[in-house]
PDB file of N, CA and C in Angstrom:
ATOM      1  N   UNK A   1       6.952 -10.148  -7.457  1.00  0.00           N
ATOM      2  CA  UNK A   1       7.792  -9.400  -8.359  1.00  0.00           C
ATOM      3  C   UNK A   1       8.555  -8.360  -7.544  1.00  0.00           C
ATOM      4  N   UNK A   2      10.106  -7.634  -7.833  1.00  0.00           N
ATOM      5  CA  UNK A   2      10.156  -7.100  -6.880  1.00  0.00           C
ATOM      6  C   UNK A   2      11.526  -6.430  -7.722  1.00  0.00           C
ATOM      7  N   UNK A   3      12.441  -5.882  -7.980  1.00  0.00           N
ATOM      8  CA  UNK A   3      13.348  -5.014  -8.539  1.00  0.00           C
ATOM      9  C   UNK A   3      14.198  -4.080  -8.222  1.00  0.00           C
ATOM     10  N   UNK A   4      15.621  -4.081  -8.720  1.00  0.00           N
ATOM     11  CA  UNK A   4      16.604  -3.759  -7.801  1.00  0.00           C
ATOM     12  C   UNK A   4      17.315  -1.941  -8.561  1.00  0.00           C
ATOM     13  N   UNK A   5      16.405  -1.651  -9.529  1.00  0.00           N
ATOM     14  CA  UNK A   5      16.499  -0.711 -10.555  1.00  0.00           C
ATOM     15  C   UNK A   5      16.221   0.692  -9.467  1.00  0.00           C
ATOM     16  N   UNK A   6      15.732   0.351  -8.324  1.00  0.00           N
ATOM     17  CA  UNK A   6      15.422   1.757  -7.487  1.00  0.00           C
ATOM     18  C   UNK A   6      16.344   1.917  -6.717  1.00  0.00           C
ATOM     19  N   UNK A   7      17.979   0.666  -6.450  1.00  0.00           N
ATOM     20  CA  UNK A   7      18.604   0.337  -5.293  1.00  0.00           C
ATOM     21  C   UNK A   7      19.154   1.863  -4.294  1.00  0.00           C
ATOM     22  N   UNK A   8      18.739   2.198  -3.445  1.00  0.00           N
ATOM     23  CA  UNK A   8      18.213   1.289  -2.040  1.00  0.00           C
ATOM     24  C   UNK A   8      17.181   0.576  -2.206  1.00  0.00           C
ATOM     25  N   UNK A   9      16.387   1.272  -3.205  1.00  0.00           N
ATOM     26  CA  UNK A   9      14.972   1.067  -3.095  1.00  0.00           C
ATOM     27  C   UNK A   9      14.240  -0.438  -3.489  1.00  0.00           C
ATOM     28  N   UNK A  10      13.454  -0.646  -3.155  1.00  0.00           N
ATOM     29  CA  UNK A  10      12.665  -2.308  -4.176  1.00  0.00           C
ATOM     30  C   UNK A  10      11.559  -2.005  -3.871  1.00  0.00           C
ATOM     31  N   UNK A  11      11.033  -2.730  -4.919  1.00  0.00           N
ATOM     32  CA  UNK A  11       9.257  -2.649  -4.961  1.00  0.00           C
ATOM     33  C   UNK A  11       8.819  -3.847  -5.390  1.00  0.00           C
ATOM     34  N   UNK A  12       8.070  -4.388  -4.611  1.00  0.00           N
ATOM     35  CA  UNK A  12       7.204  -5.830  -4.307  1.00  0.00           C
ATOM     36  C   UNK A  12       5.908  -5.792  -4.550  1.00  0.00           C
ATOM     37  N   UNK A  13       5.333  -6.693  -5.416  1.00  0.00           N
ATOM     38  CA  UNK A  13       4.430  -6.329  -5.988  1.00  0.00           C
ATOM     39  C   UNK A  13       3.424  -7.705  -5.165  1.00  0.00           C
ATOM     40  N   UNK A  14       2.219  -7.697  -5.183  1.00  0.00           N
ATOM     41  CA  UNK A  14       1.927  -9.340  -4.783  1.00  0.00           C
ATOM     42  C   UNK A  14       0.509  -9.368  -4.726  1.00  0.00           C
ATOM     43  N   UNK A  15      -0.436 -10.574  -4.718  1.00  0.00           N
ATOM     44  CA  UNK A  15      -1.803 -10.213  -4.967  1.00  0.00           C
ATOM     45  C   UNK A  15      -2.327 -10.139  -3.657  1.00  0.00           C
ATOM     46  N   UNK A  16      -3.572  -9.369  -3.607  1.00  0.00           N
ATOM     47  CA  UNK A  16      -4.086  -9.511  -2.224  1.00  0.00           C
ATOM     48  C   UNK A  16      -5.195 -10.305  -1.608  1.00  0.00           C
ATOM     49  N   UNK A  17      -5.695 -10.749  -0.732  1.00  0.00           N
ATOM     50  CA  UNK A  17      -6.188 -11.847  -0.037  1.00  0.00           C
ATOM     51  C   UNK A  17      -7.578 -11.265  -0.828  1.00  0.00           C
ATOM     52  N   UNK A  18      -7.924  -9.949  -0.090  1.00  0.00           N
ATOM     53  CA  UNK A  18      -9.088  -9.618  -0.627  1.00  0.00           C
ATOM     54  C   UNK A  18      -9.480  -7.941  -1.060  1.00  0.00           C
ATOM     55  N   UNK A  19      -9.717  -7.542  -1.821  1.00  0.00           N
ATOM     56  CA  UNK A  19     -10.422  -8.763  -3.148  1.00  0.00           C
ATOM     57  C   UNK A  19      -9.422  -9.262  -3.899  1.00  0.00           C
ATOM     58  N   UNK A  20     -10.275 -10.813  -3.845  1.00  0.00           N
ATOM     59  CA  UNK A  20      -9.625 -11.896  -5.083  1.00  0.00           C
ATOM     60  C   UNK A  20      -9.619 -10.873  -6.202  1.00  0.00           C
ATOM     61  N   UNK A  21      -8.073 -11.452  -6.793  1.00  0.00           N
ATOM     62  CA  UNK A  21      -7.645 -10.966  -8.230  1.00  0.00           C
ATOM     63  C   UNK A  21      -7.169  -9.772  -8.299  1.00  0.00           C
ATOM     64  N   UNK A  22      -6.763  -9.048  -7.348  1.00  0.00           N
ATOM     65  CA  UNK A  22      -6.038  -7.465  -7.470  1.00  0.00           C
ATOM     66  C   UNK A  22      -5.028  -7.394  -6.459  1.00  0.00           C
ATOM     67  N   UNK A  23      -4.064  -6.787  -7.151  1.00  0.00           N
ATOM     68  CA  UNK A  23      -2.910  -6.592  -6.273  1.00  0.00           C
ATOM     69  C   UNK A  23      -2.419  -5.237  -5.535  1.00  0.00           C
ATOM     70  N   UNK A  24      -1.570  -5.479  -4.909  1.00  0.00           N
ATOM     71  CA  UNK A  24      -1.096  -4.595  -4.301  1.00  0.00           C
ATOM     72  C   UNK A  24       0.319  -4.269  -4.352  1.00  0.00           C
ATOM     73  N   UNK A  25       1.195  -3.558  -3.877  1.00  0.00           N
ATOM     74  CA  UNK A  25       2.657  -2.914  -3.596  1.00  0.00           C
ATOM     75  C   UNK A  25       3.371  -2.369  -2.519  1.00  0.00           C
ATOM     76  N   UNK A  26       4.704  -2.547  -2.608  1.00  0.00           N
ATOM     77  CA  UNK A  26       5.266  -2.156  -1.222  1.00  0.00           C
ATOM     78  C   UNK A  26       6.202  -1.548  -1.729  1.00  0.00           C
ATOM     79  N   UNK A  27       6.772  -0.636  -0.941  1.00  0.00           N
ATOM     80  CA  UNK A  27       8.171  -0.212  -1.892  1.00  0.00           C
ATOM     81  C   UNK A  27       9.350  -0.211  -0.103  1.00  0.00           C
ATOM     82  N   UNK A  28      10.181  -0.664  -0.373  1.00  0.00           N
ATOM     83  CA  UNK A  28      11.243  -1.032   0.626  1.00  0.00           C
ATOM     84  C   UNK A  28      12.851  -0.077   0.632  1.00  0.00           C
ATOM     85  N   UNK A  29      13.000   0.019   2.190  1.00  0.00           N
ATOM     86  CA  UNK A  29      14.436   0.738   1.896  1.00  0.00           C
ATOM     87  C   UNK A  29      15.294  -0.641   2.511  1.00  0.00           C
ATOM     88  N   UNK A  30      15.870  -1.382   2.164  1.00  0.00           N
ATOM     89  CA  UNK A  30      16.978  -1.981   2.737  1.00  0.00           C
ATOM     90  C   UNK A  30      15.829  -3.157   3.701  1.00  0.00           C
ATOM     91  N   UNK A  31      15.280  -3.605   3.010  1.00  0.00           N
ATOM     92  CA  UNK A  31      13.932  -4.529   3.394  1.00  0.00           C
ATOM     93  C   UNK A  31      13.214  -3.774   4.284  1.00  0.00           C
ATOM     94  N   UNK A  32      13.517  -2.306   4.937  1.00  0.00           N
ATOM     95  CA  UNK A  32      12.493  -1.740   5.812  1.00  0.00           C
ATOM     96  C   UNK A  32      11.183  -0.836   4.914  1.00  0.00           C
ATOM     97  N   UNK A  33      10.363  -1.590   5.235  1.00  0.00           N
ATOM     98  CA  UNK A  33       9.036  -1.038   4.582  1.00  0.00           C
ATOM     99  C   UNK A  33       8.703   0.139   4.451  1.00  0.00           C
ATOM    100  N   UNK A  34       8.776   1.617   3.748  1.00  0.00           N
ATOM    101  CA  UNK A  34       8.462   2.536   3.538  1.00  0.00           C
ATOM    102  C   UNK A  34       7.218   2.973   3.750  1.00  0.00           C
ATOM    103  N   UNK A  35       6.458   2.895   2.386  1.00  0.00           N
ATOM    104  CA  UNK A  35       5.168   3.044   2.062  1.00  0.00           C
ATOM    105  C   UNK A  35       4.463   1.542   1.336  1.00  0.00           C
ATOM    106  N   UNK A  36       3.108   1.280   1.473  1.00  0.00           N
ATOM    107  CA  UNK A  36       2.487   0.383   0.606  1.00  0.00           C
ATOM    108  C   UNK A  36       1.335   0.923  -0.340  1.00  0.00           C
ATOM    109  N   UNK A  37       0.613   0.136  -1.143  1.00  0.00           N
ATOM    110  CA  UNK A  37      -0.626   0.527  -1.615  1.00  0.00           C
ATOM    111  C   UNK A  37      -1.538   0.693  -0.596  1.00  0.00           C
ATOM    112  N   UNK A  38      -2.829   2.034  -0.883  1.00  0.00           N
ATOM    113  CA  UNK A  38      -4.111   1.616  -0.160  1.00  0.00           C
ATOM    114  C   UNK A  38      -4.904   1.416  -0.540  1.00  0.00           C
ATOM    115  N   UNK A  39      -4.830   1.098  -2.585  1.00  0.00           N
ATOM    116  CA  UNK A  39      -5.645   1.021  -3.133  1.00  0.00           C
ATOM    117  C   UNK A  39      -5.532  -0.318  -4.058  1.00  0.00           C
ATOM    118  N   UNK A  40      -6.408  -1.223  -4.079  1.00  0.00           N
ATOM    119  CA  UNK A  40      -6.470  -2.780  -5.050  1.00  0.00           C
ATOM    120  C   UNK A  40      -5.993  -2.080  -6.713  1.00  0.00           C
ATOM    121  N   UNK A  41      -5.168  -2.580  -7.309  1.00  0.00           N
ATOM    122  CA  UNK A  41      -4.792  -2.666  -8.395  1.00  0.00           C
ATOM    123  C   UNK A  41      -5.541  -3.847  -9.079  1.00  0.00           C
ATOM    124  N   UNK A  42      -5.467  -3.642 -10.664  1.00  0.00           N
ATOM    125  CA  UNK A  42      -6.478  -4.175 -11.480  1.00  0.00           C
ATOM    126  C   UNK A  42      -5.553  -5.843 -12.085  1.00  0.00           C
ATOM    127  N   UNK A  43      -4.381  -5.089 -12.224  1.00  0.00           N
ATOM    128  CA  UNK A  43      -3.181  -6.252 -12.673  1.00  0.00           C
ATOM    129  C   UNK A  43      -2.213  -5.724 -11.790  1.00  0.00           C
ATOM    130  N   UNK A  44      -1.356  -6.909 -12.309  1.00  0.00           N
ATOM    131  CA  UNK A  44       0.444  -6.480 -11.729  1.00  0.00           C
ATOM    132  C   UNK A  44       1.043  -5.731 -12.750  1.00  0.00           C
ATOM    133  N   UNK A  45       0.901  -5.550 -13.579  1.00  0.00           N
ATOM    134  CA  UNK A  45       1.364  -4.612 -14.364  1.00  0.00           C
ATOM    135  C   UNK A  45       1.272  -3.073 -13.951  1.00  0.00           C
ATOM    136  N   UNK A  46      -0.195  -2.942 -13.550  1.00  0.00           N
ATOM    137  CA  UNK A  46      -0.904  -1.052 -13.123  1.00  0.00           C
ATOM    138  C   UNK A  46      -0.195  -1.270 -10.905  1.00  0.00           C
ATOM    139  N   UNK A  47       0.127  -2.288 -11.168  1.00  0.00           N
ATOM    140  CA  UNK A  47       0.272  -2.312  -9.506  1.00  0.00           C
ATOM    141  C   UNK A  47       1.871  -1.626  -9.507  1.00  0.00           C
ATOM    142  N   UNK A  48       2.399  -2.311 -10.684  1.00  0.00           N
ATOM    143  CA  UNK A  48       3.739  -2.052 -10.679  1.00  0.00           C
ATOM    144  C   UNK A  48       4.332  -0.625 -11.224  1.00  0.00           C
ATOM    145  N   UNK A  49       3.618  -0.039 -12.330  1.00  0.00           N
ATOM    146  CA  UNK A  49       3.432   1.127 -12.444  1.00  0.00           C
ATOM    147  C   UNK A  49       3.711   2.162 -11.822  1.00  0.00           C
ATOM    148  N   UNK A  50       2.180   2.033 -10.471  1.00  0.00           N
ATOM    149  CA  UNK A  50       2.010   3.032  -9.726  1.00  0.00           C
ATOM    150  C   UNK A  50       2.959   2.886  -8.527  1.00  0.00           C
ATOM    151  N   UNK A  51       3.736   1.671  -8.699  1.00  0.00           N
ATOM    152  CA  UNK A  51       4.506   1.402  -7.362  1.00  0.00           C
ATOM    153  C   UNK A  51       5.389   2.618  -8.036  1.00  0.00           C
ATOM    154  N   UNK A  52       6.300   2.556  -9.030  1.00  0.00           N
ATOM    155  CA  UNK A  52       7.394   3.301  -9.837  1.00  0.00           C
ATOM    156  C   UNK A  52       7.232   4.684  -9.958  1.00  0.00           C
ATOM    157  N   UNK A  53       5.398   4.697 -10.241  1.00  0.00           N
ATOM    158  CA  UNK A  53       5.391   6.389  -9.917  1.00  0.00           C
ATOM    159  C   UNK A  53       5.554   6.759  -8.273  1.00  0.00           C
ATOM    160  N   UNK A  54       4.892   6.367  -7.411  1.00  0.00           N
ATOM    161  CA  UNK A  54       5.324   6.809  -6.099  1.00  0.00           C
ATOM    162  C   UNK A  54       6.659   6.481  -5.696  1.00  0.00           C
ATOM    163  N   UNK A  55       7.566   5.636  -6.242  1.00  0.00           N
ATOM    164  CA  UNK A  55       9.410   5.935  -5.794  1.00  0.00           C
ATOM    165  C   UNK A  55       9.580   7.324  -6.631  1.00  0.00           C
ATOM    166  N   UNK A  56       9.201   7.264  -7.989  1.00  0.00           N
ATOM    167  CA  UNK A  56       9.955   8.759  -8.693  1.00  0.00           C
ATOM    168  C   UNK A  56       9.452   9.933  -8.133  1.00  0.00           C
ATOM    169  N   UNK A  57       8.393   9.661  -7.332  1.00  0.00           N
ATOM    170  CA  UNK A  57       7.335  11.156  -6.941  1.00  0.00           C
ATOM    171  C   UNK A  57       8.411  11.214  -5.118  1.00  0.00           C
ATOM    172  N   UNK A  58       7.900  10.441  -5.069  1.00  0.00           N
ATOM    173  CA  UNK A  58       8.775  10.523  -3.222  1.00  0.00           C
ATOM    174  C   UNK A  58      10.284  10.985  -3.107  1.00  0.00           C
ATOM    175  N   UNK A  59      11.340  10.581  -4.374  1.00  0.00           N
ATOM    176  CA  UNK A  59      12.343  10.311  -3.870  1.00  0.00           C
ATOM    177  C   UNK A  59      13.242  11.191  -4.881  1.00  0.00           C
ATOM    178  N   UNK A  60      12.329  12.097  -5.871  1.00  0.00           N
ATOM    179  CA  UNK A  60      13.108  12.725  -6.521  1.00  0.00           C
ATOM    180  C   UNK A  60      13.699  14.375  -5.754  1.00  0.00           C
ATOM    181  N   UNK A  61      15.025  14.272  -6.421  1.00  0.00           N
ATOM    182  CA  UNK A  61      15.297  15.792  -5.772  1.00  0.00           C
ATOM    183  C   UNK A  61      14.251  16.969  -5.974  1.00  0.00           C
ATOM    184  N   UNK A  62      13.781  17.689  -4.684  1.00  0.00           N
ATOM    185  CA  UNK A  62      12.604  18.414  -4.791  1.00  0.00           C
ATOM    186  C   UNK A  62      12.702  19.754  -6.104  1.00  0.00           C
ATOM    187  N   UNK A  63      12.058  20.138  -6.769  1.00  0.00           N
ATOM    188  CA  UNK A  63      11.745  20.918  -7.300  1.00  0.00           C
ATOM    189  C   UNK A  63      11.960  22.751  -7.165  1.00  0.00           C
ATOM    190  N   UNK A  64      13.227  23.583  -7.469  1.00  0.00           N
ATOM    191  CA  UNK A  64      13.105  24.397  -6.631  1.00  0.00           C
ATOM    192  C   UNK A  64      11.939  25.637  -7.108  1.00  0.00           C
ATOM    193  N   UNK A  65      11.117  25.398  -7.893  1.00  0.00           N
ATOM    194  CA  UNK A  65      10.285  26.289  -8.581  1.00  0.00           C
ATOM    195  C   UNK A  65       8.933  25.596  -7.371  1.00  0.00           C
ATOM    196  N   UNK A  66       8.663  24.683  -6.523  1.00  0.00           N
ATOM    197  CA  UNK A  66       7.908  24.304  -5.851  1.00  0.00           C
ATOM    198  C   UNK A  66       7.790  25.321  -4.579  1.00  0.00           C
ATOM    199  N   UNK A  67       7.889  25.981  -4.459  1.00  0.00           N
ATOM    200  CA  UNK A  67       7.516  26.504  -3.479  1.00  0.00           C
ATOM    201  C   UNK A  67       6.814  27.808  -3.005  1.00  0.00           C
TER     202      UNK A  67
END
């Protein structure tokens, strides 16, 4: 699975070898690999999710009350 709604950005979703049955995520700039999951997701649905929260958390304009 993978989506062009972040463009530069995409996020690839895909299952992992091990453990059977949980997936994982990548999120891409211009096919260069950013960040991935380090944690097994339950479905592709919660994989895809948390892929979407870490583009909106990483890539939003910073906060100026943050500091």
């Amino acid at each position: 699975m993978s989506d062009n709604e972040f463009y530069p950005f995409s996020i690839e979703v895909a299952p992992l070898n091990s453990p059977k049955g949980k997936f994982g995520w990548a999120i891409r700039k211009h096919g260069k690999l950013l960040e991935r999951s380090d944690r097994p997701h339950d479905s592709e649905e919660r994989a895809y999710a948390s892929a979407t929260a870490a583009v909106e958390r990483a890539f939003r304009p910073a906060d100026p009350r943050r500091r």
